[in-house]
Protein backbone atom coordinates (compact mmCIF):
# COMPACT_ATOMS: atom_id res chain seq x y z
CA UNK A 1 -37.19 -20.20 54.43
CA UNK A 2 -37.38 -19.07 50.54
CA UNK A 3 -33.48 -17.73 49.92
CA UNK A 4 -31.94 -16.85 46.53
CA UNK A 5 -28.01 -16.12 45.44
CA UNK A 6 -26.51 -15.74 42.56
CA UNK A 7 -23.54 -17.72 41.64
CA UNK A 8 -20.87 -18.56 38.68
CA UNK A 9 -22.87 -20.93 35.73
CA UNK A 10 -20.20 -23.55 36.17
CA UNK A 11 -20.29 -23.63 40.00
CA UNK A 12 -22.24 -26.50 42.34
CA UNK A 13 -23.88 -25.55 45.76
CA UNK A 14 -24.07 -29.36 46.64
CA UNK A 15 -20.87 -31.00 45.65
CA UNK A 16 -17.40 -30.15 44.38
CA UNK A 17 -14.64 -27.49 45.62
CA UNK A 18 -15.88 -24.26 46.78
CA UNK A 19 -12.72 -21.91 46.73
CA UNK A 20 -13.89 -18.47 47.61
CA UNK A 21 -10.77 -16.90 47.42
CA UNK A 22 -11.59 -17.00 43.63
CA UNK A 23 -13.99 -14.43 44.53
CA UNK A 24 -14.03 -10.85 43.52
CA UNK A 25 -15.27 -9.70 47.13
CA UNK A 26 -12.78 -11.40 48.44
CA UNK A 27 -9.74 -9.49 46.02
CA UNK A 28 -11.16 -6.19 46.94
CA UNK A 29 -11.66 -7.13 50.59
CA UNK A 30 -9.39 -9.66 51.77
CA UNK A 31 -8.76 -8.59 55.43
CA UNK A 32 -12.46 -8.21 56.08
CA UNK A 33 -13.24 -11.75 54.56
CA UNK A 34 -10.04 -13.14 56.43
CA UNK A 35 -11.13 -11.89 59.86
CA UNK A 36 -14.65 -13.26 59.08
CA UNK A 37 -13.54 -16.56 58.74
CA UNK A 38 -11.42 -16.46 61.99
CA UNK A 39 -14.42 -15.71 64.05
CA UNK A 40 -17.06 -17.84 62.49
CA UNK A 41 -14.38 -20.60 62.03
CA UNK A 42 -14.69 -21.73 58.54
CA UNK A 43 -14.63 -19.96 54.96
CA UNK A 44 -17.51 -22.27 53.26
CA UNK A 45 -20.13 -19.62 53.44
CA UNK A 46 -22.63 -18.98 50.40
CA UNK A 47 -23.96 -15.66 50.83
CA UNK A 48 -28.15 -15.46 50.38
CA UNK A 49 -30.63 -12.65 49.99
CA UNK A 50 -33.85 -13.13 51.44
CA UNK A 51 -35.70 -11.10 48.60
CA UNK A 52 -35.17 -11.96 44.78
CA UNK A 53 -34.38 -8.21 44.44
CA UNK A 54 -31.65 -8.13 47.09
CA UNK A 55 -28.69 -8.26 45.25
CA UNK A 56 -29.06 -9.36 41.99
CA UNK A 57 -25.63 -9.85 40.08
CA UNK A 58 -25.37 -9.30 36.22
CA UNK A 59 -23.70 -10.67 33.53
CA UNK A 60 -23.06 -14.27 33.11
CA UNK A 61 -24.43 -15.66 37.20
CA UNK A 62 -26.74 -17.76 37.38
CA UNK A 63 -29.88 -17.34 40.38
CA UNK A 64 -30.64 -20.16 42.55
CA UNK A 65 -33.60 -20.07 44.35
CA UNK A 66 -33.66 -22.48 47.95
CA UNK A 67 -35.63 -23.22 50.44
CA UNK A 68 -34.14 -23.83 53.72
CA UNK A 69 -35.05 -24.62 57.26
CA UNK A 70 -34.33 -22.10 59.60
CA UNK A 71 -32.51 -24.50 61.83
CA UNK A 72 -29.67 -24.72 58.83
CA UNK A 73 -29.11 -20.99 58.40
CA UNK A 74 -25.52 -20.09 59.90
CA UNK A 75 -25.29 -16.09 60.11
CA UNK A 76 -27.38 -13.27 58.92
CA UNK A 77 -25.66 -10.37 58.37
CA UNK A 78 -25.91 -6.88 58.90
CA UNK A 79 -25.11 -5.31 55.19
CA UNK A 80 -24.80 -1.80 56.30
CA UNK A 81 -22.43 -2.41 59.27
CA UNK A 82 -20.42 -5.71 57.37
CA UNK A 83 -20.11 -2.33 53.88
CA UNK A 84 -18.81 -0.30 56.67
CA UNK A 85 -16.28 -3.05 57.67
CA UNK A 86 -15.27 -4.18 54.00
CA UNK A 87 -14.22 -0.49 53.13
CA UNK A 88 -12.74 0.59 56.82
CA UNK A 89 -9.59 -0.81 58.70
CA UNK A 90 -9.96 -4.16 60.56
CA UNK A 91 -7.82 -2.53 63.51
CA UNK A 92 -10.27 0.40 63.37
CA UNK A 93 -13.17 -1.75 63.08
CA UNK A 94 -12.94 -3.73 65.97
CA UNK A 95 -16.09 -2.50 67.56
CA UNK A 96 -18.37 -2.93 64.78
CA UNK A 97 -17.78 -6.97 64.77
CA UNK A 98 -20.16 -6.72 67.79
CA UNK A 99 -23.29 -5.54 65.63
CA UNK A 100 -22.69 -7.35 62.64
CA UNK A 101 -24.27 -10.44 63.39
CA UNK A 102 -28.35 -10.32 63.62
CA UNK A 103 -30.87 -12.89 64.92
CA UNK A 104 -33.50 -12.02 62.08
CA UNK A 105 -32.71 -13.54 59.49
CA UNK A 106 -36.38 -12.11 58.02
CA UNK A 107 -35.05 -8.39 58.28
CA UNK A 108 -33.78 -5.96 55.52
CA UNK A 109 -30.84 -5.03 54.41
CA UNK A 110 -29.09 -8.63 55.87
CA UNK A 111 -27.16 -11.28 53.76
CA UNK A 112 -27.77 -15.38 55.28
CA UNK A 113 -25.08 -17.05 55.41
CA UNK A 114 -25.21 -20.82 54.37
CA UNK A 115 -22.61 -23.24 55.14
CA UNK A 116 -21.09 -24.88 51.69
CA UNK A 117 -22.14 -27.92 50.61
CA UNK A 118 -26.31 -27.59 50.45
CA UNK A 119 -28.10 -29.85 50.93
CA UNK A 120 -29.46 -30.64 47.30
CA UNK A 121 -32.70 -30.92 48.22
CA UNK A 122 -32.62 -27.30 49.04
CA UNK A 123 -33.32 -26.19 45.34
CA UNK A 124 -31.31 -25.88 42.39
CA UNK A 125 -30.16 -23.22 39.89
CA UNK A 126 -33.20 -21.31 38.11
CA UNK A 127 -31.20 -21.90 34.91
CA UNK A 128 -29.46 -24.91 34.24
CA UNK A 129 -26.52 -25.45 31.57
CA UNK A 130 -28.20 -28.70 30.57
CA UNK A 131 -30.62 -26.85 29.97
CA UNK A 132 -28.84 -24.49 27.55
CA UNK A 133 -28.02 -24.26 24.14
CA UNK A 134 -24.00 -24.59 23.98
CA UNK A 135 -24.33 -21.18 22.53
CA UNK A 136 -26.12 -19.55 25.80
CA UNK A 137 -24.05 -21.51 28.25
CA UNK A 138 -20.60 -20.39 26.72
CA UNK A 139 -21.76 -16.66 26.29
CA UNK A 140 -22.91 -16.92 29.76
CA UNK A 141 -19.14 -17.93 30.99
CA UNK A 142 -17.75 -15.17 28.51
CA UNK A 143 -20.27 -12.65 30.14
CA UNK A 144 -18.66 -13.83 33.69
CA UNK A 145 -15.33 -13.31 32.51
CA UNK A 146 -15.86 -10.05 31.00
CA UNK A 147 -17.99 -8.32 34.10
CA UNK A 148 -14.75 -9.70 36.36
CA UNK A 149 -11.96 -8.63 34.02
CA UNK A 150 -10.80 -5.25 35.18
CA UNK A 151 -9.09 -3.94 32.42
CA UNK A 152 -12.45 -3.90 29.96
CA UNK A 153 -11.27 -2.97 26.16
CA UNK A 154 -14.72 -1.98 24.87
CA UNK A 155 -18.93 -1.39 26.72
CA UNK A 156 -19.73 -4.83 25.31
CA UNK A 157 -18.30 -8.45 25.90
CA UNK A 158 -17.21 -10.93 22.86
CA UNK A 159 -19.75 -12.90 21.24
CA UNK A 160 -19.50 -16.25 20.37
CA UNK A 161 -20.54 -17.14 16.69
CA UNK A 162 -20.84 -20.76 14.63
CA UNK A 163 -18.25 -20.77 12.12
CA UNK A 164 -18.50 -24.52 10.79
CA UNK A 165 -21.06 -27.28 10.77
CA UNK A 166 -19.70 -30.55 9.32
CA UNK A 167 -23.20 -32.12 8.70
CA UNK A 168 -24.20 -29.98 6.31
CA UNK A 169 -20.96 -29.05 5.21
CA UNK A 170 -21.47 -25.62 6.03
CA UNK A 171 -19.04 -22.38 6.58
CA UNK A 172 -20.57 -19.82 8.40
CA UNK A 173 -17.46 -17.36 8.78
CA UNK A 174 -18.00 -14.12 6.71
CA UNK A 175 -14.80 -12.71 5.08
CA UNK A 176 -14.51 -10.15 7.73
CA UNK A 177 -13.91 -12.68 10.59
CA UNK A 178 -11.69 -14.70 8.45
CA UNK A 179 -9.18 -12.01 9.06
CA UNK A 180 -9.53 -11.37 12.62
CA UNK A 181 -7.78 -13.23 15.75
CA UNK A 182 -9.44 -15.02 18.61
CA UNK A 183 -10.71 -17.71 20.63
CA UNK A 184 -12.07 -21.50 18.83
CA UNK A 185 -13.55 -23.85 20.19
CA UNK A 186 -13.93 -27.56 18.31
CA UNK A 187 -16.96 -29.33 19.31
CA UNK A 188 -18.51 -33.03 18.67
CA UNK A 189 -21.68 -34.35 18.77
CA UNK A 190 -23.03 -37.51 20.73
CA UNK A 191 -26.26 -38.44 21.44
CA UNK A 192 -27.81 -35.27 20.72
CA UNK A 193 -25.45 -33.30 22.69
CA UNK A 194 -22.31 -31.17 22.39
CA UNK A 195 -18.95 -31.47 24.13
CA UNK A 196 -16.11 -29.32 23.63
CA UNK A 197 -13.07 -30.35 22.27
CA UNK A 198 -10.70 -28.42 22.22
CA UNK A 199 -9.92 -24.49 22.95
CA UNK A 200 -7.34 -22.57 21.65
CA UNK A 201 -6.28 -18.96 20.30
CA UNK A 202 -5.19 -17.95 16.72
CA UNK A 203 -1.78 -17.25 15.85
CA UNK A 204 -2.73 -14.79 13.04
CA UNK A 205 -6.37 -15.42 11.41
CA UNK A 206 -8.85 -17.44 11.43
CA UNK A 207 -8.58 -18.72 8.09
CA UNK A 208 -4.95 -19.84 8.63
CA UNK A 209 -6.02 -21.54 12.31
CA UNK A 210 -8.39 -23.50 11.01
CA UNK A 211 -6.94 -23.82 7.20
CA UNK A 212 -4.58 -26.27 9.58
CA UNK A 213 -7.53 -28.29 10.86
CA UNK A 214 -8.32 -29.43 7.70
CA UNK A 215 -11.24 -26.70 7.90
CA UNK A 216 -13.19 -26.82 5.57
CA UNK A 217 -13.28 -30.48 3.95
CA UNK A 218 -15.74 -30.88 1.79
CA UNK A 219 -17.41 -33.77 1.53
CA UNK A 220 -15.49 -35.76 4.17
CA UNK A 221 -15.33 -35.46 7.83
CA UNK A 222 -13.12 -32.56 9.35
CA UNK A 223 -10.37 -34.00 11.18
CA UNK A 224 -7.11 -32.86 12.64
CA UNK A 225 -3.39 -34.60 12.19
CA UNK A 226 -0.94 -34.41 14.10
CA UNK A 227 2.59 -34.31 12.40
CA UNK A 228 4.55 -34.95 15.90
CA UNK A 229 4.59 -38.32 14.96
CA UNK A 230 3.49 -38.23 11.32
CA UNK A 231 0.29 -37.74 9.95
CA UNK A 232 -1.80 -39.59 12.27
CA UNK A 233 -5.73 -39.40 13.30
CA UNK A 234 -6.22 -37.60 16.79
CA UNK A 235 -9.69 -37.11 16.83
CA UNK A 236 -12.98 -35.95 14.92
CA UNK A 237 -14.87 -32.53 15.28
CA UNK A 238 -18.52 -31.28 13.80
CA UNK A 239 -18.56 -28.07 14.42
CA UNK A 240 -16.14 -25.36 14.88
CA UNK A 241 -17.38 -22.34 17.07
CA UNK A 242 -15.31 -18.68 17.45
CA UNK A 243 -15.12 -15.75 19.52
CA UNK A 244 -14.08 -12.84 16.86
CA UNK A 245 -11.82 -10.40 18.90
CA UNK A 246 -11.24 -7.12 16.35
CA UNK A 247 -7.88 -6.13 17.06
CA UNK A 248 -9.49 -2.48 16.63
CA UNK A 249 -11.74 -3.13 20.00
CA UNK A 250 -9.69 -5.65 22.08
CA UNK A 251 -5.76 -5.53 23.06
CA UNK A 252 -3.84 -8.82 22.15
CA UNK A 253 -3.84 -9.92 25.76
CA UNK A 254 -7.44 -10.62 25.62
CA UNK A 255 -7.60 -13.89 23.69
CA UNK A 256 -4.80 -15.83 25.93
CA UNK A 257 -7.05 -14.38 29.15
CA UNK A 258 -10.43 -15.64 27.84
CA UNK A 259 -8.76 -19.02 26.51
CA UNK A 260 -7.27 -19.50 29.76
CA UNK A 261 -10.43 -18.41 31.89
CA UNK A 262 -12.66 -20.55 29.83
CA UNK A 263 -10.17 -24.14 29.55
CA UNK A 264 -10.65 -23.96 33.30
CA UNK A 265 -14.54 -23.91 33.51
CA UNK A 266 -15.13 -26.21 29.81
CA UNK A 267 -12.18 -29.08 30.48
CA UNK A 268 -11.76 -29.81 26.70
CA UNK A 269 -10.87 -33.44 26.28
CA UNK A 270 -7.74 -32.40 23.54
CA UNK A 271 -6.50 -29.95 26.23
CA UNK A 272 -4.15 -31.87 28.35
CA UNK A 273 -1.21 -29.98 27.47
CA UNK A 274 -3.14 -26.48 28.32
CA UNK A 275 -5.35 -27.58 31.27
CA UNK A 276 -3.84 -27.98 34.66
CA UNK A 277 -3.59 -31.78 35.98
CA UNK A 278 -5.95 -31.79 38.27
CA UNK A 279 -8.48 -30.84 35.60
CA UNK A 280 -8.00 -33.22 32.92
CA UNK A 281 -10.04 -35.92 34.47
CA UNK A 282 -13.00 -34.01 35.11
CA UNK A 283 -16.34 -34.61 33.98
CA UNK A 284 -16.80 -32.89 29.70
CA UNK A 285 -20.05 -30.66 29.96
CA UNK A 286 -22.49 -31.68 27.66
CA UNK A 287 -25.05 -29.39 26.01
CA UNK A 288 -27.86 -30.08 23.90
CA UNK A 289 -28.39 -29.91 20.44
């Protein structure tokens, strides 16, 4: 059966750790999702539609179209009575649990429920980050973060923006950004593809952020020192990306958010101090050039 959901650019269907109390459903509706899980016995479902249209989400998801058999589908759910649940009291709602389950999983208006991991020979993600420019893929988390932040400064999300290019000994950063604050992101290249580096936030400006990575060195390559135990080599970076945040648009607190949202979905190598233990080790996402 031809299925489709929609699900963060970062996240696997097949493998990994699926933590769906990460989700935004499940902040706004935790009893409902709780009391779920106690009758069906597990919390590793992926919702489905069973129309491309269904429920399409905006802004940074990525659409995976599957095909299942039939004999693999979990639940299908009843989306007007499971709404009515979500927004009423779980004591109240008792009687309603007996509807919400359907047999159809064909019929409108339901949600299939899939138990996590798929199979990957169910299908994959429509778009794919190595298939992505690094530019696309980042904006796409930033996009994420932005629909799910609830405290939105301005209509439109930040966009990221190449500042540096070390090959051709380029600086990209007009005057105007030089004096704004944000997020940076130092990037490498190997064998035609990016990784990221290293994330961080400026103290003041640009400029004086990246006057202390040595940024721009003409005619050598850009390199950062660090004094802790003299001047020594740490490592090498090409290309210097930003995400300009006007302090006219966004509130301070935006740049720490979206540096901590995105070390947690990039793992920069030259983040071990920022990014939690259990992330270091994992796998840097390459994109190419």
């Amino acid at each position: 059966m031809r299925l489709w959901t929609y699900q963060a650019p970062n996240f696997s269907l097949t493998n990994g750790v699926y933590e769906p109390k990460e989700s935004r459903n499940y902040l706004n509706y935790s009893d409902a999702y709780h009391e779920l899980w106690n009758r069906v016995e597990t919390n590793g479902l992926i919702w489905c539609c069973n129309s491309r249209d269904g429920w399409r989400r905006k802004g940074g998801y990525w659409e995976w179209e599957l095909d299942v058999p039939e004999s693999e589908i979990f639940r299908v759910v009843d989306e007007g009575v499971w709404g009515k649940i979500r927004v009423g009291k779980i004591a109240k709602s008792r009687h309603l649990w007996d509807s919400v389950f359907l047999n159809d999983p064909t019929s409108s208006n339901v949600s299939v429920l899939l138990k996590f991991p798929l199979e990957a020979s169910w299908g994959k993600p429509v778009r794919d980050y190595q298939n992505l420019g690094r530019h696309e893929f980042i904006q796409s988390l930033i996009n994420g973060f932005w629909e799910g932040f609830s405290d939105k400064a301005a209509q439109t999300p930040p966009k990221i923006q190449a500042a540096w290019n070390a090959y051709t000994r380029t600086d990209m950063l007009p005057t105007a950004w030089r004096k704004m604050r944000g997020v940076y992101l130092l990037l490498d290249e190997l064998d035609g593809c990016f990784r990221v580096l290293r994330i961080g936030v400026t103290g003041t400006t640009f400029a004086e952020r990246l006057k202390k990575y040595n940024f721009p060195r003409t005619g050598k390559d850009v390199q950062y020192h660090s004094q802790e135990h003299g001047w020594q080599h740490w490592f090498d970076y090409r290309w210097v990306d930003i995400i300009p945040l006007s302090s006219e648009v966004y509130p301070s607190f935006i740049a720490k958010a979206l540096e901590t949202f995105l070390l947690t979905k990039l793992f920069p190598r030259h983040n071990t101090q920022e990014v939690p233990v259990e992330l270091q080790n994992a796998p840097v996402l390459m994109f190419p050039s």
